[in-house]
Protein backbone atom coordinates (compact mmCIF):
# COMPACT_ATOMS: atom_id res chain seq x y z
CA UNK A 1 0.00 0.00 0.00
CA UNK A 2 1.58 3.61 -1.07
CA UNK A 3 1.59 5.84 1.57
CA UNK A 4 0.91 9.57 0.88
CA UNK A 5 2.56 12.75 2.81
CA UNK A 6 1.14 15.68 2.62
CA UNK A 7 3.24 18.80 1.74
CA UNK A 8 3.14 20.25 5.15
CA UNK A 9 3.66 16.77 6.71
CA UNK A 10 6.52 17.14 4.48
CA UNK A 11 7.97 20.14 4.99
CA UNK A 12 7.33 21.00 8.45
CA UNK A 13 9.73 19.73 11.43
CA UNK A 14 8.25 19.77 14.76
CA UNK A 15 9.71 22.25 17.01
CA UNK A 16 11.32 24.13 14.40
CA UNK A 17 10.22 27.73 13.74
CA UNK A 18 8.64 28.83 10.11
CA UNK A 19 9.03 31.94 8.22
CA UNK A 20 6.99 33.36 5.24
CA UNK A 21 7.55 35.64 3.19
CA UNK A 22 4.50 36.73 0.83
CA UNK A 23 4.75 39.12 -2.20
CA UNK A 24 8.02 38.52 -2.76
CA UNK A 25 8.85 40.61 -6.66
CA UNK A 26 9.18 37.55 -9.80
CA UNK A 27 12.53 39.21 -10.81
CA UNK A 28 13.76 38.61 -6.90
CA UNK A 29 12.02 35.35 -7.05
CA UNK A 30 13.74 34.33 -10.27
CA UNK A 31 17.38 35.66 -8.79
CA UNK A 32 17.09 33.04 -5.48
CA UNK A 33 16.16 29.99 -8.00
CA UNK A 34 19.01 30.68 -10.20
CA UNK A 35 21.21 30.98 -7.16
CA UNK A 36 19.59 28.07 -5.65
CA UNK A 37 20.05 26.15 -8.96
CA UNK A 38 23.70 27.02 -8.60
CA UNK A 39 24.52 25.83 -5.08
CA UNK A 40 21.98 23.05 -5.71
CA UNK A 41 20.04 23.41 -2.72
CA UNK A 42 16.84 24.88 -1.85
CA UNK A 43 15.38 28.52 -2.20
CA UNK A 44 14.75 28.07 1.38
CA UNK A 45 18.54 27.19 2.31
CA UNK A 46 19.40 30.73 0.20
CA UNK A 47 17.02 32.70 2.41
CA UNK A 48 18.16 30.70 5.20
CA UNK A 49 21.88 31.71 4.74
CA UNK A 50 21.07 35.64 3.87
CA UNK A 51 19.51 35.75 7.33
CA UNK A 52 22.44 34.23 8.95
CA UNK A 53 24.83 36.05 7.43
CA UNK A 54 22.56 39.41 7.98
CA UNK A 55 22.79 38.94 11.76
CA UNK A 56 26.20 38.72 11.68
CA UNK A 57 26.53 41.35 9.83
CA UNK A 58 24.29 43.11 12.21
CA UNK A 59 25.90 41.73 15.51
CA UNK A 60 29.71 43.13 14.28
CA UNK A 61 28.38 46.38 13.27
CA UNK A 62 26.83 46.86 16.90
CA UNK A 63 30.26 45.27 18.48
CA UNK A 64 32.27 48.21 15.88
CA UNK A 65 30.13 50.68 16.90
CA UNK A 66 30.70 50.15 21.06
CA UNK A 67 34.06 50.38 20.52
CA UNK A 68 34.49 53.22 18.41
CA UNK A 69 31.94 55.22 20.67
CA UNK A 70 34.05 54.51 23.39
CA UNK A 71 36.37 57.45 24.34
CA UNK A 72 39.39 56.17 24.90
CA UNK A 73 39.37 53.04 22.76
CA UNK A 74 41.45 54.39 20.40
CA UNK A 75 44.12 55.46 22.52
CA UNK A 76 44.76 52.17 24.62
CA UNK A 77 47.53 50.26 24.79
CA UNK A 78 47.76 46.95 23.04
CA UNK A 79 47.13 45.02 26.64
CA UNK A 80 43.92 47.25 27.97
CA UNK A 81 42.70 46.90 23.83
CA UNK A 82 42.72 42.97 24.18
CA UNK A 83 41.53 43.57 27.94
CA UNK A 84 38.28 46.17 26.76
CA UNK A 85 37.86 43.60 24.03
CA UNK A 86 37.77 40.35 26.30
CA UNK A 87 35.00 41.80 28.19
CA UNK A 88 33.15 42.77 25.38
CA UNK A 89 33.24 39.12 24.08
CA UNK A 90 32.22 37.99 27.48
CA UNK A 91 29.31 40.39 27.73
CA UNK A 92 28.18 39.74 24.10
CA UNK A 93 28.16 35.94 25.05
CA UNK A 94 26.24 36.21 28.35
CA UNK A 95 23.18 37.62 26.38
């Protein structure tokens, strides 16, 4: 006897989060299946990477700007530089 799954049986892991995304533009649409195509995977596992990489992006930029806002940070030696970043590191991975 063939068993059937449906697509969100499919598609859907238990536990996991989902994301959609509606109205996305054809010529944006088209871009992510050729890139897809390319890395043979998924449109999904494009988006999926974009995001990571965004929030890294995102997390450095915030880490850059605290220590450039800082008012000495520039004017450190090497020692309290690797000191002022060690605690950032450690405050960054507490949260």
């Amino acid at each position: 006897m063939k068993q059937t799954v449906s697509m969100l049986e499919a598609c859907y892991i238990p536990g996991m989060p989902a994301i959609q995304v509606k109205n996305v533009p054809q010529e944006l649409h088209d871009q992510l299946r050729e890139i897809a195509e390319l890395q043979k995977c998924t449109i999904g596992d494009v988006i999926l990477e974009a995001i990571k990489q965004e929030i890294k992006r995102q997390k450095h930029t915030q880490w850059l700007d605290e220590v450039l806002s800082h008012p000495t940070g520039l004017k450190w030696t090497a020692k309290e530089r690797q000191d002022f970043f060690d605690e950032l590191r450690e405050e960054r991975d507490a949260r």
